[in-house]
C-alpha atoms as a PDB file:
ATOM      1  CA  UNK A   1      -2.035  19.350   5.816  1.00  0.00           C
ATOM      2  CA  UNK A   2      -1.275  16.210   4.353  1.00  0.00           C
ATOM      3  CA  UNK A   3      -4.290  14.329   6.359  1.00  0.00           C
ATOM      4  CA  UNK A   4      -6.407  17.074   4.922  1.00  0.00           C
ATOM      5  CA  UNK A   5      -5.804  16.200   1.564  1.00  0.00           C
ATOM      6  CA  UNK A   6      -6.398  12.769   1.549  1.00  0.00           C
ATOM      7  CA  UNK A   7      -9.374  12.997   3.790  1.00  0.00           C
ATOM      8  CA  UNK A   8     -10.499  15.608   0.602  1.00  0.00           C
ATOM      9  CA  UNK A   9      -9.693  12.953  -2.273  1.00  0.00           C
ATOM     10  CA  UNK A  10     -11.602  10.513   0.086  1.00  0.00           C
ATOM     11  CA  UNK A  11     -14.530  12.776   0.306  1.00  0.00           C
ATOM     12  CA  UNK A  12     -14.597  13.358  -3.784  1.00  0.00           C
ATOM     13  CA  UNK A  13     -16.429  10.287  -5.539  1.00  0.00           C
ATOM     14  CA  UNK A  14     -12.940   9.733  -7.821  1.00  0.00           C
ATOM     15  CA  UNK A  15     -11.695   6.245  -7.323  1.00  0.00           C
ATOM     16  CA  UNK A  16      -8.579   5.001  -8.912  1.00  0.00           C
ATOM     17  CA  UNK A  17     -11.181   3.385 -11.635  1.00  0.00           C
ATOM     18  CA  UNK A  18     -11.391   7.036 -12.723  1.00  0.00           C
ATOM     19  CA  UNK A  19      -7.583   7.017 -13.821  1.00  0.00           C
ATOM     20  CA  UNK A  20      -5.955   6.057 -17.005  1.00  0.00           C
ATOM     21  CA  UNK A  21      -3.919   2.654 -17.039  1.00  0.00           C
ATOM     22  CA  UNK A  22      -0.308   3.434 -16.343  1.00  0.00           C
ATOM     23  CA  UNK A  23       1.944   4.798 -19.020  1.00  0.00           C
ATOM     24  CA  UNK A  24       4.818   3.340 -17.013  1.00  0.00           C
ATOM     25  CA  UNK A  25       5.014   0.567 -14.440  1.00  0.00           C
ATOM     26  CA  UNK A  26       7.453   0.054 -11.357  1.00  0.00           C
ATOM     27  CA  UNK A  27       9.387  -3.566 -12.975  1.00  0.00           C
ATOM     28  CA  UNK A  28      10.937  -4.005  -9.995  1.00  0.00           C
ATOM     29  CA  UNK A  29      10.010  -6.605  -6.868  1.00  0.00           C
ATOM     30  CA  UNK A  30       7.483  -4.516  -4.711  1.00  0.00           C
ATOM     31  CA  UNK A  31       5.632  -4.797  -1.054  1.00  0.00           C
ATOM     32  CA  UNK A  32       3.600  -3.423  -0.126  1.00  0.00           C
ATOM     33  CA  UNK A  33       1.324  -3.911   3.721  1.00  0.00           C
ATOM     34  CA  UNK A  34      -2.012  -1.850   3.431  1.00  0.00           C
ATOM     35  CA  UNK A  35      -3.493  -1.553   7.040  1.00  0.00           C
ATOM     36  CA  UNK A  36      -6.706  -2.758   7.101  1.00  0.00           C
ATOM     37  CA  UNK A  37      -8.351  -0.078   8.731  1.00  0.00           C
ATOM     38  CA  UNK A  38      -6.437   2.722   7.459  1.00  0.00           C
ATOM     39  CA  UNK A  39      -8.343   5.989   8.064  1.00  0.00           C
ATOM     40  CA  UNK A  40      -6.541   7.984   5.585  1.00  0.00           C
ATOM     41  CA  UNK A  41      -5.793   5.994   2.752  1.00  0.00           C
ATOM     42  CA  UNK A  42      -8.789   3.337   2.534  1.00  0.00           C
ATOM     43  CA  UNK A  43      -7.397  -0.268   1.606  1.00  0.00           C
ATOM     44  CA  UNK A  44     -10.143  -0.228  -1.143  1.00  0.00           C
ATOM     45  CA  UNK A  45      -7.718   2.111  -3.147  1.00  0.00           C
ATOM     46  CA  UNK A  46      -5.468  -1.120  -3.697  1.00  0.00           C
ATOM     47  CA  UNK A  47      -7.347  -2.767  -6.325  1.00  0.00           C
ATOM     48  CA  UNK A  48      -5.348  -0.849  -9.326  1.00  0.00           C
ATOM     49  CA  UNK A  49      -1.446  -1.652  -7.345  1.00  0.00           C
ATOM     50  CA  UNK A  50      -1.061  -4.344  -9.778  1.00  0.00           C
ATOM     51  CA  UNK A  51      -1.429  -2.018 -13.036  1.00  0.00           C
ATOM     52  CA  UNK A  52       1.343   0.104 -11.673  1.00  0.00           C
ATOM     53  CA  UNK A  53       3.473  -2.975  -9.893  1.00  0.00           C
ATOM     54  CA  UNK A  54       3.398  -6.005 -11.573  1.00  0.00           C
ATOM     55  CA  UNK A  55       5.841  -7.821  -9.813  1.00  0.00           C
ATOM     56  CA  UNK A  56       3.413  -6.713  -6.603  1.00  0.00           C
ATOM     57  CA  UNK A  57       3.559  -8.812  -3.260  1.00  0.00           C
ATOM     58  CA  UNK A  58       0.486  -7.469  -1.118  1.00  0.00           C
ATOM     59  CA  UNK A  59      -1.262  -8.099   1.979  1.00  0.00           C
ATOM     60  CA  UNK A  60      -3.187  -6.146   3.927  1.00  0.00           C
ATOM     61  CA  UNK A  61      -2.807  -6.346   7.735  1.00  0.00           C
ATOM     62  CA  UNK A  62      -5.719  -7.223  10.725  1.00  0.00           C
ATOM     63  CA  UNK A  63      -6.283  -4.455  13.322  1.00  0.00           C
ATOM     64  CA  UNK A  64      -3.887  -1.859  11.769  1.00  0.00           C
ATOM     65  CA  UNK A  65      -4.135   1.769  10.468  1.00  0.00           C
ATOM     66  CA  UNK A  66      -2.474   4.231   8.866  1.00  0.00           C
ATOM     67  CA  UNK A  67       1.198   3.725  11.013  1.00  0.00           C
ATOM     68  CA  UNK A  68       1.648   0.552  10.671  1.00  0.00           C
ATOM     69  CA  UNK A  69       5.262   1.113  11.646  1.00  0.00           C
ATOM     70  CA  UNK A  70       4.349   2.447  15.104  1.00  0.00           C
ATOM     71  CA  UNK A  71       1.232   0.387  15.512  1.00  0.00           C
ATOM     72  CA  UNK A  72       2.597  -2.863  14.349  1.00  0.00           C
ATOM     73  CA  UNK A  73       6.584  -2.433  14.727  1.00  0.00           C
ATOM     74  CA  UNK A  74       7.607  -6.393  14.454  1.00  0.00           C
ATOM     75  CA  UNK A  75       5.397  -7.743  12.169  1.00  0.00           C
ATOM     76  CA  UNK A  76       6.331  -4.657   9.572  1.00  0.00           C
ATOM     77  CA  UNK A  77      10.241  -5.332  10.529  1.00  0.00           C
ATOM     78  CA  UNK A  78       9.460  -9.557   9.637  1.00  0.00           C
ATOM     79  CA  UNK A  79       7.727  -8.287   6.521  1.00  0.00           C
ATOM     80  CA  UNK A  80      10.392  -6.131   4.808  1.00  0.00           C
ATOM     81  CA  UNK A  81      13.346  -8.324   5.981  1.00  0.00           C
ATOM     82  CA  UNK A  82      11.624 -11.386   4.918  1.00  0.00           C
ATOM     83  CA  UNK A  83      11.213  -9.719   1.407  1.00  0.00           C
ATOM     84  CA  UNK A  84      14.594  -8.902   0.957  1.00  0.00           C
ATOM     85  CA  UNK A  85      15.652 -12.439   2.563  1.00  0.00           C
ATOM     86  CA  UNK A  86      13.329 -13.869  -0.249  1.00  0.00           C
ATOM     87  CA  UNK A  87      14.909 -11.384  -2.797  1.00  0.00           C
ATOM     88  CA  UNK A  88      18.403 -13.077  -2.067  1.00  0.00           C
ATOM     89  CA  UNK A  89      19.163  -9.747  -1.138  1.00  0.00           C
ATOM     90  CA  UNK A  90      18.684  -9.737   3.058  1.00  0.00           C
END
């Protein structure tokens, strides 16, 4: 079900353009990997992350989809501990 509905959204000519600026933002240090050729959630949807994130760190990732996790296990497990590590917090 939940592949079905973004595969819908996708399908509907709405972009993030379409929606307001955020009320509210996320103030705290963020990553976040997009896989470049995510099926499901297209990495063209990250142009607005910064409006809702602005302490953002983004990349997206070469030869990867949507389970990045599964298809890329030790370059996602570098990636968050090298966050925290830079955080002070790792």
């Amino acid at each position: 079900g939940g592949f079905q509905y973004y595969r819908a959204r996708a399908r509907q000519e709405k972009t993030w353009a379409a929606l307001p600026t955020p009320a509210l933002q996320v103030p705290v240090p963020t990553l976040v990997r997009w896989g470049e050729n995510d099926p499901v959630l297209p990495v063209r949807w990250a142009d607005r992350l910064p409006e809702y994130f602005p302490h953002l760190t983004f990349r997206t990732v070469p030869a990867c989809g949507h389970f990045m996790m599964r298809e890329q296990p030790d370059l996602v497990h570098r990636e968050v501990l090298g966050f925290f590590r830079d955080l002070g917090q790792g």
